[in-house]
N, C-alpha and C. Protein backbone atom coordinates (compact mmCIF):
# COMPACT_ATOMS: atom_id res chain seq x y z
N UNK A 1 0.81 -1.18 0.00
CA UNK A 1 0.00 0.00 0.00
C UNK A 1 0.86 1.25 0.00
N UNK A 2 1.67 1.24 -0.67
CA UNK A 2 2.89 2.24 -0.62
C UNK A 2 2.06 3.88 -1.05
N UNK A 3 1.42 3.88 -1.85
CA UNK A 3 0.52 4.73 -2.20
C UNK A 3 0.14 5.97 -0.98
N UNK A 4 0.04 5.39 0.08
CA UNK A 4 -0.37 6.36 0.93
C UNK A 4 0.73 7.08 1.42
N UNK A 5 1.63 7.08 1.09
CA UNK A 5 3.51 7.69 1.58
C UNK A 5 3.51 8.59 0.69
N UNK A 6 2.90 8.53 -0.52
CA UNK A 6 3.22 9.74 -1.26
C UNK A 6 3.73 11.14 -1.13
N UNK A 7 2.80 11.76 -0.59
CA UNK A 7 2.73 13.08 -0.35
C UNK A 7 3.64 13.37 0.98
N UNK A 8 4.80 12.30 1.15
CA UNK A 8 5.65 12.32 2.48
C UNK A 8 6.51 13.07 2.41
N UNK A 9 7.19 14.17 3.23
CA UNK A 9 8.10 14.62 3.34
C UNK A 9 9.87 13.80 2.87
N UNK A 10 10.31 14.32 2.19
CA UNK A 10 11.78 13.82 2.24
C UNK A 10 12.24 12.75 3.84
N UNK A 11 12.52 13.86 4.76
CA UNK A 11 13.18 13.27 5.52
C UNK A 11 12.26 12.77 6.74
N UNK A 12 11.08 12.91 6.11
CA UNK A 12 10.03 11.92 6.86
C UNK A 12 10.07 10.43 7.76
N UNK A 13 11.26 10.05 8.24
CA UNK A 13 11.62 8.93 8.19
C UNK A 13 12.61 8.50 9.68
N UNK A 14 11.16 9.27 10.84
CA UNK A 14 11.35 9.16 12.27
C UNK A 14 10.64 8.14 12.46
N UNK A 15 9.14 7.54 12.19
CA UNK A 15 8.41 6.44 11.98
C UNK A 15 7.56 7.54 12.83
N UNK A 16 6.51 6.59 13.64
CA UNK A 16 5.45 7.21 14.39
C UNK A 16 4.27 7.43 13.65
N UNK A 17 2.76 7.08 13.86
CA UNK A 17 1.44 7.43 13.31
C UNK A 17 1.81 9.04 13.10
N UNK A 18 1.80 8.79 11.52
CA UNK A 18 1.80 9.94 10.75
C UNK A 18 -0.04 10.52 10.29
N UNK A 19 -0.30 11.86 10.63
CA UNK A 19 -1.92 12.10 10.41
C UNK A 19 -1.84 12.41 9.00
N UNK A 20 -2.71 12.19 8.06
CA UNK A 20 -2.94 11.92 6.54
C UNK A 20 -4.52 12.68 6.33
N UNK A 21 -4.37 13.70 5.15
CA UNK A 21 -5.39 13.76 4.75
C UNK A 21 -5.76 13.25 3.55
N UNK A 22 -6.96 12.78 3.17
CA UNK A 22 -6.97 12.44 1.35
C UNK A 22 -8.50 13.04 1.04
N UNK A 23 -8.44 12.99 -0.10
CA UNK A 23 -9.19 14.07 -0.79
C UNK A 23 -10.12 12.76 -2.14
N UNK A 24 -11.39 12.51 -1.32
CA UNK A 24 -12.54 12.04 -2.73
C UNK A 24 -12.64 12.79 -3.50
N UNK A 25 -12.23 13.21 -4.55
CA UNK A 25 -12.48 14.46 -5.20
C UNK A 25 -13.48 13.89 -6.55
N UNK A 26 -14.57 14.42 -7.01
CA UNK A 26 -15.66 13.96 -8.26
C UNK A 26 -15.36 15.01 -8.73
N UNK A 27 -15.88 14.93 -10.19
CA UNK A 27 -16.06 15.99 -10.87
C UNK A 27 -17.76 16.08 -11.14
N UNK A 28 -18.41 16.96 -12.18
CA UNK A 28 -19.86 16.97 -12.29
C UNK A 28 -20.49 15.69 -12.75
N UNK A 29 -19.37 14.59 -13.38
CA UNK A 29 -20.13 13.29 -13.71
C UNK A 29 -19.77 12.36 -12.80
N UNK A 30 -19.38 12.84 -11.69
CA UNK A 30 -19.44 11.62 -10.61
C UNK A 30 -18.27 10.69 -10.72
N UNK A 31 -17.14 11.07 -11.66
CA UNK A 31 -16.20 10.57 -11.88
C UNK A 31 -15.52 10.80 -10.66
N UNK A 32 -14.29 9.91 -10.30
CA UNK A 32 -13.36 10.36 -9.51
C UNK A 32 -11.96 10.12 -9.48
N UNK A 33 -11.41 11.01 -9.44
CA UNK A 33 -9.59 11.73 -9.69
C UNK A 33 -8.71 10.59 -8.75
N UNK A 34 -7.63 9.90 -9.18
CA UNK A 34 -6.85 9.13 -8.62
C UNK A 34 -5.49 9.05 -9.28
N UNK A 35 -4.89 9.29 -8.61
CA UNK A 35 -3.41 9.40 -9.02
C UNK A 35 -2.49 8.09 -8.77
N UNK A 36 -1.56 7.55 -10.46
CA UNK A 36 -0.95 6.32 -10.25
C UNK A 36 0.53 6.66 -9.84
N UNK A 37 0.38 5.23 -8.77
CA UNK A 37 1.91 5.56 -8.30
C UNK A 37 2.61 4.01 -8.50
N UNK A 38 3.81 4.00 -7.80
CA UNK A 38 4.79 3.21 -8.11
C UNK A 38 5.56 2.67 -6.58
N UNK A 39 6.34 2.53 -6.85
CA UNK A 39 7.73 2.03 -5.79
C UNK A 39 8.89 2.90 -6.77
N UNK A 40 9.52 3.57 -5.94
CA UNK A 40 10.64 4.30 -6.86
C UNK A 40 11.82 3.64 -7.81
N UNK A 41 12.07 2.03 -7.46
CA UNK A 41 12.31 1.20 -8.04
C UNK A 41 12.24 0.19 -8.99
N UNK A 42 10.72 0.29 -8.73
CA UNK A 42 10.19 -0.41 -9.77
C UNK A 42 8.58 -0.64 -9.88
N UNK A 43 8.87 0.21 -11.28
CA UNK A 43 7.53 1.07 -12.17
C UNK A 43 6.33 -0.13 -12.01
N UNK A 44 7.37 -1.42 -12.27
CA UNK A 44 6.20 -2.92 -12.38
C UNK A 44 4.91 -2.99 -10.72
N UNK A 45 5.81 -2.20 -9.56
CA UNK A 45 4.88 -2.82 -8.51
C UNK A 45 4.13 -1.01 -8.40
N UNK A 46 2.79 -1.26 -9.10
CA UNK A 46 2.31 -0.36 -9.20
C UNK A 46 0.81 -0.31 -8.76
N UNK A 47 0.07 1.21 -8.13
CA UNK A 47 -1.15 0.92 -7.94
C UNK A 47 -1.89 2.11 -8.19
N UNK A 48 -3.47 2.67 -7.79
CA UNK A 48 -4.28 4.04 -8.06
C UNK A 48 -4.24 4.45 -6.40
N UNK A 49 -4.55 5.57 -6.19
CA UNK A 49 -4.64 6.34 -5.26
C UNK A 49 -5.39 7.56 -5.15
N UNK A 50 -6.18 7.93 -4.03
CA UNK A 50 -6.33 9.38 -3.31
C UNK A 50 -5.54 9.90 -3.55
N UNK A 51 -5.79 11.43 -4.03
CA UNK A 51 -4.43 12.45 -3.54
C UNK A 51 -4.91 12.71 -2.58
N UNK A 52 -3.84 12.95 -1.58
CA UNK A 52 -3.30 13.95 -0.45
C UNK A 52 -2.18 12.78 0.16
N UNK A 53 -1.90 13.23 1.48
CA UNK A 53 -0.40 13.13 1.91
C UNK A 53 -0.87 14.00 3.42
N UNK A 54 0.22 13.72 3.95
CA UNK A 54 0.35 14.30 5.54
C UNK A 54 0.51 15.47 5.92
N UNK A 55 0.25 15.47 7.31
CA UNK A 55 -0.04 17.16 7.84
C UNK A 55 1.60 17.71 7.83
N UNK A 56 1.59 19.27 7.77
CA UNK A 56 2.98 20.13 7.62
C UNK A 56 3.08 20.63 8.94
N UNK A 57 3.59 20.39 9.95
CA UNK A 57 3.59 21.90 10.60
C UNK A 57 2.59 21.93 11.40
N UNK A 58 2.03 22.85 11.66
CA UNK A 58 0.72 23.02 12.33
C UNK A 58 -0.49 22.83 11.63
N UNK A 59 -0.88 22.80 10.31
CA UNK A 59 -2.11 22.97 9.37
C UNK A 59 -2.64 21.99 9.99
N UNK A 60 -4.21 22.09 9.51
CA UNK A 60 -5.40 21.52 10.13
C UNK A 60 -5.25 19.96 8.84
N UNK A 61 -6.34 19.11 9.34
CA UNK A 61 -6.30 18.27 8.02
C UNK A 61 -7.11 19.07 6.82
N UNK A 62 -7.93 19.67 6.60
CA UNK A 62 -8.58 20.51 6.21
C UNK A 62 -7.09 21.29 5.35
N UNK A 63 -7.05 21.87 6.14
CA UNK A 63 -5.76 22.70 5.10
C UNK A 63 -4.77 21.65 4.59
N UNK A 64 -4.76 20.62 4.82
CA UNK A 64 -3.47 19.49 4.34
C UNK A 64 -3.73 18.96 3.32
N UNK A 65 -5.54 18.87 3.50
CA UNK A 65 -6.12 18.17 2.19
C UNK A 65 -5.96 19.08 0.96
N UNK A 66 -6.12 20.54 1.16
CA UNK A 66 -6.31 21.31 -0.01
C UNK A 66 -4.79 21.29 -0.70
N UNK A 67 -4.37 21.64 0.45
CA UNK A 67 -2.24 22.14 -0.44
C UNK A 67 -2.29 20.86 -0.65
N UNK A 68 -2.45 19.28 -0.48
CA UNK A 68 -1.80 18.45 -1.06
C UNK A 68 -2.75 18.33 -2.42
N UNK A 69 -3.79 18.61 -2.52
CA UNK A 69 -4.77 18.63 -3.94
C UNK A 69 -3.71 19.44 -4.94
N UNK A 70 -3.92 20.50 -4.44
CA UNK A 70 -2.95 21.75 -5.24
C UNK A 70 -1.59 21.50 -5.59
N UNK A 71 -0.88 20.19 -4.88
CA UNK A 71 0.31 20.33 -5.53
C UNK A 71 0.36 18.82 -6.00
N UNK A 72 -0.62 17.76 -5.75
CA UNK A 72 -0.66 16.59 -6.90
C UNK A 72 -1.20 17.07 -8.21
N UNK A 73 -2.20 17.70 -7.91
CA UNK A 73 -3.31 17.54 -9.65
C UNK A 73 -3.13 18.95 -10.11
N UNK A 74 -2.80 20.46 -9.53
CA UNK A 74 -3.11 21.26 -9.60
C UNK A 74 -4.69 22.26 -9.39
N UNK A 75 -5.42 21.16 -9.36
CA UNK A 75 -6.86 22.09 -8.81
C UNK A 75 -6.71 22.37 -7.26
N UNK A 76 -7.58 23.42 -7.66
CA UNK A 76 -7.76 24.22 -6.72
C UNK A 76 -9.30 25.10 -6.52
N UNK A 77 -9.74 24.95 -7.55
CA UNK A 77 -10.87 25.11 -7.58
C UNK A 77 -11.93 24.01 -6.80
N UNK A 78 -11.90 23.93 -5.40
CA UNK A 78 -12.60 22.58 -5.28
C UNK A 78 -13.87 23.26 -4.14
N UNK A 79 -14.72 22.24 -3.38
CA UNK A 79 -15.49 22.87 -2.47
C UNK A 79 -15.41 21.65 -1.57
N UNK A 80 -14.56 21.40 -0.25
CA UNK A 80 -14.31 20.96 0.69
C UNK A 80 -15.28 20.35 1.05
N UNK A 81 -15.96 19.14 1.54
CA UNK A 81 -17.04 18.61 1.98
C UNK A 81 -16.63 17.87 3.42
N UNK A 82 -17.40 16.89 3.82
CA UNK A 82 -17.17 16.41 5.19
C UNK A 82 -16.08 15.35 5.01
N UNK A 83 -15.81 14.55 6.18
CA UNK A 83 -14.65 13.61 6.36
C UNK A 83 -15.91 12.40 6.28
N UNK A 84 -15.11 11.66 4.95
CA UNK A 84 -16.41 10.63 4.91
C UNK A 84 -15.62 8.99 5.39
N UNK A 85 -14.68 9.02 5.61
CA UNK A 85 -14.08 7.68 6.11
C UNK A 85 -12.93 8.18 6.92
N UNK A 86 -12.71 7.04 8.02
CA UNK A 86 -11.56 7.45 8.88
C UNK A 86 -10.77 5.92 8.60
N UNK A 87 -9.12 5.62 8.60
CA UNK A 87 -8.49 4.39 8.17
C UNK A 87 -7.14 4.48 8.88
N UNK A 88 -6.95 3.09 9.11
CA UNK A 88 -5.96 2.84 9.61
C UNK A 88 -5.09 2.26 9.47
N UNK A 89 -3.27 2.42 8.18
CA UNK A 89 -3.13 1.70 7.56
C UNK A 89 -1.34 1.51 8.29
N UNK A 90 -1.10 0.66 7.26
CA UNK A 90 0.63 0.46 7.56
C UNK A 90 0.89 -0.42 6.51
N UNK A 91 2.44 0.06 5.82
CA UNK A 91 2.48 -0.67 4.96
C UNK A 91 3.86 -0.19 4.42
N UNK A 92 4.63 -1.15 3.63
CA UNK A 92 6.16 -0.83 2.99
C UNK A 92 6.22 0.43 1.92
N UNK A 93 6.93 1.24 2.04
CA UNK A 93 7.41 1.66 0.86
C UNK A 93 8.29 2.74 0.95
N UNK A 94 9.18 2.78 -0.29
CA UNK A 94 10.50 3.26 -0.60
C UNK A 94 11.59 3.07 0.84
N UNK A 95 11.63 1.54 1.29
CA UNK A 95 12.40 1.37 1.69
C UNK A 95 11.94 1.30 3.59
N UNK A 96 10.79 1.95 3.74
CA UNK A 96 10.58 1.54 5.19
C UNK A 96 9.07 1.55 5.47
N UNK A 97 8.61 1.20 6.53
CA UNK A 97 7.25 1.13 6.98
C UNK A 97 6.73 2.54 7.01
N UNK A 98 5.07 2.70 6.66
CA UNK A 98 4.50 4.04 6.98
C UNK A 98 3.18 3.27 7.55
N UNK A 99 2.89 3.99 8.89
CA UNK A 99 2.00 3.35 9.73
C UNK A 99 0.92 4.89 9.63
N UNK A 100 0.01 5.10 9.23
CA UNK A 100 -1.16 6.19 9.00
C UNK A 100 -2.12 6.62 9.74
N UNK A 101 -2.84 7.51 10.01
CA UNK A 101 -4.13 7.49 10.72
C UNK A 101 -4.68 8.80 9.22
N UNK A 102 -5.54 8.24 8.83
CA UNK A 102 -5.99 8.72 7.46
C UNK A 102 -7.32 9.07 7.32
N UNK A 103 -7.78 10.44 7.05
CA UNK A 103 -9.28 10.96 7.13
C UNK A 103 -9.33 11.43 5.36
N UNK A 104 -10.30 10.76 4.57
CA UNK A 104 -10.52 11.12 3.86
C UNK A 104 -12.06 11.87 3.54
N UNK A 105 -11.56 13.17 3.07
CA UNK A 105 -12.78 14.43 2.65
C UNK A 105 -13.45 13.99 1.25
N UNK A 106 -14.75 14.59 1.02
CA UNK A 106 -15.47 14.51 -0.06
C UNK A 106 -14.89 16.07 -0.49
N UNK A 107 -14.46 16.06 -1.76
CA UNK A 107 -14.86 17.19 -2.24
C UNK A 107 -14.58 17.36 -4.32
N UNK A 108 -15.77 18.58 -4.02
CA UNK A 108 -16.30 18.32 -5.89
C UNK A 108 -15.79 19.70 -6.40
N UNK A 109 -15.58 19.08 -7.87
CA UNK A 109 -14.82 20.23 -8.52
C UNK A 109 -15.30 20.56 -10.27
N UNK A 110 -15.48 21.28 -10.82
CA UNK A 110 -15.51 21.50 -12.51
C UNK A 110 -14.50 21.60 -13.10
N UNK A 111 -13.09 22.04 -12.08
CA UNK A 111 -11.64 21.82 -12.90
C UNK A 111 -11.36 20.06 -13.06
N UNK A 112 -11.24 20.29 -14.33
CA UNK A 112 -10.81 18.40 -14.60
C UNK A 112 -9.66 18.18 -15.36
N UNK A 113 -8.95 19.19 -16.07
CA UNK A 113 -7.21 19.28 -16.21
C UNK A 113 -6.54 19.09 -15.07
N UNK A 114 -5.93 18.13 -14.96
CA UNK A 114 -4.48 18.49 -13.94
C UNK A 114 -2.99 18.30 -14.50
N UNK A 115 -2.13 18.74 -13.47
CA UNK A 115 -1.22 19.40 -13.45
C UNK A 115 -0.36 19.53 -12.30
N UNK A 116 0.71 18.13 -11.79
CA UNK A 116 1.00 18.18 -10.81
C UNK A 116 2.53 19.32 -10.52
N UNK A 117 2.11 20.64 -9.66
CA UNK A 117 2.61 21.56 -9.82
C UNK A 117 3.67 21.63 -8.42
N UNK A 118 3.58 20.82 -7.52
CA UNK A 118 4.35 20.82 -6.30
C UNK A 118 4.77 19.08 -5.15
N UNK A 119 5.20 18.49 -6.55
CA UNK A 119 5.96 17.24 -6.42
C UNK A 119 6.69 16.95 -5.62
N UNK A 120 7.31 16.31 -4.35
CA UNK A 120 8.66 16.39 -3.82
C UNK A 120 9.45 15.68 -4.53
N UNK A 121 9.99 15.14 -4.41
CA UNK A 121 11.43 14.79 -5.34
C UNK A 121 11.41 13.15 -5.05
N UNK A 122 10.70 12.81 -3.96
CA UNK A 122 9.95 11.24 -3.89
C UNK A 122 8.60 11.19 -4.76
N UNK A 123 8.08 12.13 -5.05
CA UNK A 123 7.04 12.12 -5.54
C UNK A 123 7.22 12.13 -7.17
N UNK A 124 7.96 12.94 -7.62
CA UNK A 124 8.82 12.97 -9.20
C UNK A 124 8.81 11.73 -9.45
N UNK A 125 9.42 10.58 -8.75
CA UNK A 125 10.27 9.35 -8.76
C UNK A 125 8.94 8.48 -8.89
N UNK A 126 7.70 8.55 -8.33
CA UNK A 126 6.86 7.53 -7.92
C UNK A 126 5.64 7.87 -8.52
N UNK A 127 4.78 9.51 -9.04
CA UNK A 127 3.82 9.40 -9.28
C UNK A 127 3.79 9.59 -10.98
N UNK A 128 2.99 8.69 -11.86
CA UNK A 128 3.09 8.14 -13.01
C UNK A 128 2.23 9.07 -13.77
N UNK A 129 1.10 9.84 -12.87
CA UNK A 129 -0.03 10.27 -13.55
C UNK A 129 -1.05 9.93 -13.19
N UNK A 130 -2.41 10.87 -13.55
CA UNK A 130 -3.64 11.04 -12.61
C UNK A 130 -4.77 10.54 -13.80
N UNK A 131 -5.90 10.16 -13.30
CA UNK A 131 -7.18 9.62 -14.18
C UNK A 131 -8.20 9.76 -13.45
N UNK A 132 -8.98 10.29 -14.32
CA UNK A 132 -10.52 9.81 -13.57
C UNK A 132 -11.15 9.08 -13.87
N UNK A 133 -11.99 8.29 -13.10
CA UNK A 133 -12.43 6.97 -12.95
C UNK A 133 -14.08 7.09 -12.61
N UNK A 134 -15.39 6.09 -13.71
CA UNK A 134 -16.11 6.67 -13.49
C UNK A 134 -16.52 5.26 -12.24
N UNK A 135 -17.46 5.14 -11.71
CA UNK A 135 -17.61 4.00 -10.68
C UNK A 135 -17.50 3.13 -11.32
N UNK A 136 -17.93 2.49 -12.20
CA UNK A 136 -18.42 1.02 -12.66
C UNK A 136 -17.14 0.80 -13.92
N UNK A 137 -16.06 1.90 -14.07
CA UNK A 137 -14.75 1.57 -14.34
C UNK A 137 -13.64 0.89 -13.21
N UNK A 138 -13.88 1.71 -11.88
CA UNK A 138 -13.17 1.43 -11.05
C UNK A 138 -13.55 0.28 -10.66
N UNK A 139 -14.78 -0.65 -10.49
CA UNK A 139 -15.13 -1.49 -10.29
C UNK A 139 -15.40 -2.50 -10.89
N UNK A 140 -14.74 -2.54 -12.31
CA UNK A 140 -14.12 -3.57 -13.23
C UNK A 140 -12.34 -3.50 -13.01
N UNK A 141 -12.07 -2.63 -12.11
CA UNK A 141 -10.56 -2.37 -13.01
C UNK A 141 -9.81 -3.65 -12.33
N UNK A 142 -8.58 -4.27 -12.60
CA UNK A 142 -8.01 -5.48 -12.10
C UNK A 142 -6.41 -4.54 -11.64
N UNK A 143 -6.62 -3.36 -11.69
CA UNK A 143 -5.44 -2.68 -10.73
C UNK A 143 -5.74 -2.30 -9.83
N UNK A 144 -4.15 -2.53 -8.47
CA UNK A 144 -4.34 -2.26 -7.52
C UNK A 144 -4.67 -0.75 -7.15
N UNK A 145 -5.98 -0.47 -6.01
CA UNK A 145 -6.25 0.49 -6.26
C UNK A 145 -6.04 0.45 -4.16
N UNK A 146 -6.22 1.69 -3.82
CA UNK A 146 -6.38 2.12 -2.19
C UNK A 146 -7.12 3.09 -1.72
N UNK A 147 -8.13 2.91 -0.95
CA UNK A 147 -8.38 1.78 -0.01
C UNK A 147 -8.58 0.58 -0.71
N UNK A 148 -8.73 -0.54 -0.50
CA UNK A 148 -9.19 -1.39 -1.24
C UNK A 148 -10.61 -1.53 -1.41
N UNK A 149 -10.72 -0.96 -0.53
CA UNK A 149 -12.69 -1.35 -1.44
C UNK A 149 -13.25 -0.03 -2.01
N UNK A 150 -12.23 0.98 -2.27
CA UNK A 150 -12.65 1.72 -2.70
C UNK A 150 -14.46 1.94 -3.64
N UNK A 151 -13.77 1.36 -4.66
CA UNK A 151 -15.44 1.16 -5.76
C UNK A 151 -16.42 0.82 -4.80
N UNK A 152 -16.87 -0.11 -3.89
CA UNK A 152 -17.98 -0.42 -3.49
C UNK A 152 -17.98 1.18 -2.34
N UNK A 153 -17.17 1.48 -1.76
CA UNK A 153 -17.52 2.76 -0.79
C UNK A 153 -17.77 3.99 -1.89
N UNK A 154 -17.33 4.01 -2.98
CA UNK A 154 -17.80 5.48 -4.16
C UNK A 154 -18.81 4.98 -4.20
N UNK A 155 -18.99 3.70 -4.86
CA UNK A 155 -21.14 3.46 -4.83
C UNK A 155 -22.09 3.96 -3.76
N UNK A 156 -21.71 3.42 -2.89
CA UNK A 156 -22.75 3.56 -1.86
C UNK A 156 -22.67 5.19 -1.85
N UNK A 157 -21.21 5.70 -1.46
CA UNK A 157 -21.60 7.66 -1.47
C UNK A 157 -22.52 8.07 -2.53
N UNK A 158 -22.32 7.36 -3.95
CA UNK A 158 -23.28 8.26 -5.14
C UNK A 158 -24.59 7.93 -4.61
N UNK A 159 -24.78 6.81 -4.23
CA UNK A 159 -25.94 5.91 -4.11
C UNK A 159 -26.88 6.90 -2.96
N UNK A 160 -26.22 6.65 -1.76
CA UNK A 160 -26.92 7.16 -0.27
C UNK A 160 -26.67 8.37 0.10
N UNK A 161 -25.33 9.42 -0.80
CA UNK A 161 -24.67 10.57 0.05
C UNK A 161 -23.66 10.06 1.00
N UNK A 162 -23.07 11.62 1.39
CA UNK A 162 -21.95 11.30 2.24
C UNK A 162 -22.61 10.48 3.81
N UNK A 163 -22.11 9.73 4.27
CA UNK A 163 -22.85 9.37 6.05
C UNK A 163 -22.94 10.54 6.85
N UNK A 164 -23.68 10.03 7.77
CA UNK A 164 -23.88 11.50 8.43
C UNK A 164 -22.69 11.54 9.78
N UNK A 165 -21.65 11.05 9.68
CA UNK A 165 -20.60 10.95 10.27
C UNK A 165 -19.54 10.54 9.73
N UNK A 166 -18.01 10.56 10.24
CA UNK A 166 -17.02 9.45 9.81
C UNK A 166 -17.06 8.07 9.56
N UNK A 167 -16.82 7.33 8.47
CA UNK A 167 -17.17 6.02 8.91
C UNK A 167 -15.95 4.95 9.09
N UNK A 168 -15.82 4.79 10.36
CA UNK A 168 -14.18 3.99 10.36
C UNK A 168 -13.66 2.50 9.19
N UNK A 169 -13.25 2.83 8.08
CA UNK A 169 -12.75 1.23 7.44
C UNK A 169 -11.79 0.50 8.22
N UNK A 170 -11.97 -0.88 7.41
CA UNK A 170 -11.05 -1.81 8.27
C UNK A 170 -9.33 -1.25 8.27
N UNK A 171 -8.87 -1.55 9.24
CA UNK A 171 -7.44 -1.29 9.47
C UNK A 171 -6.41 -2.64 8.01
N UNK A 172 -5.94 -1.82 7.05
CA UNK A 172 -5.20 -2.30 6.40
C UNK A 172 -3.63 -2.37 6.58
N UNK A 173 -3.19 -3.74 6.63
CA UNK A 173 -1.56 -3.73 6.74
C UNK A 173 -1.33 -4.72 5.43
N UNK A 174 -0.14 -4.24 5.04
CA UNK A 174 0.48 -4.55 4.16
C UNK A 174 1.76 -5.22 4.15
């Protein structure tokens, strides 16, 4: 599940539950934005992803979610919605464990160009390029995608709306 390290700082690499924001982002057809990544080694062990990445500093997740939108895809044009899943992951990549506590936001946008404008230099190395995905693509697709049940949790949101709370997924290790 290396995917979720993305948006990691360089010298990120004290260990410790790192806080993560990620970003559902749709556009007006209900499509949704996922960015492919890699292992910096090798392009072959590859999967889809959420953008966002971890908190800076003091910023809220809220603000972590937007600057990491803004510097995977380039939109910025978006409208922030609630925290529709809370996750708990751990898993290898580029060389060591990343153990997560991960809130992912709903939020919808009409910008559908992107343009990843603020890469780190792990991120150069690992992210391949972004797609949108309409549900019943993502839920044929035979690539690895994260969370893993992603497609069946986008259904049910188009289906029922966001929950009227967080909804905790299963704790994934890798």
């Amino acid at each position: 599940m290396p995917a979720e390290a993305e948006g990691a700082a360089e010298d990120s690499s004290s260990g410790g539950l790192r806080k993560v924001a990620r970003v559902i982002l749709l556009d007006p057809h209900d499509r949704i934005l996922l960015l492919h990544g890699h292992e910096p080694d090798d392009p072959s062990d590859d999967w889809w992803f959420t953008p966002g990445g971890g908190l800076e500093g003091a910023e809220s997740r809220e603000e972590a979610a937007l600057r990491e939108l803004a510097e995977e895809t380039g939109i910025t044009d978006v409208e922030l919605g609630p925290v529709l899943w809370r996750r708990m992951c751990s898993f290898p990549f580029a060389g060591r464990r990343w153990d997560q506590d991960e809130w992912y936001y709903l939020a919808r946008t009409t910008q559908t160009a992107t343009e990843a404008r603020g890469l780190t230099e792990l991120e150069r190395r690992t992210v391949a390029g972004a797609r949108w995905w309409t549900c019943a693509e993502l839920a044929r697709a035979h690539e690895t995608v994260y969370p893993t049940r992603l497609a069946e949790l986008l259904r049910r949101l188009l289906d029922e709306g966001p929950p009227a709370g967080p909804v905790t997924l299963d704790v994934e290790i890798v």
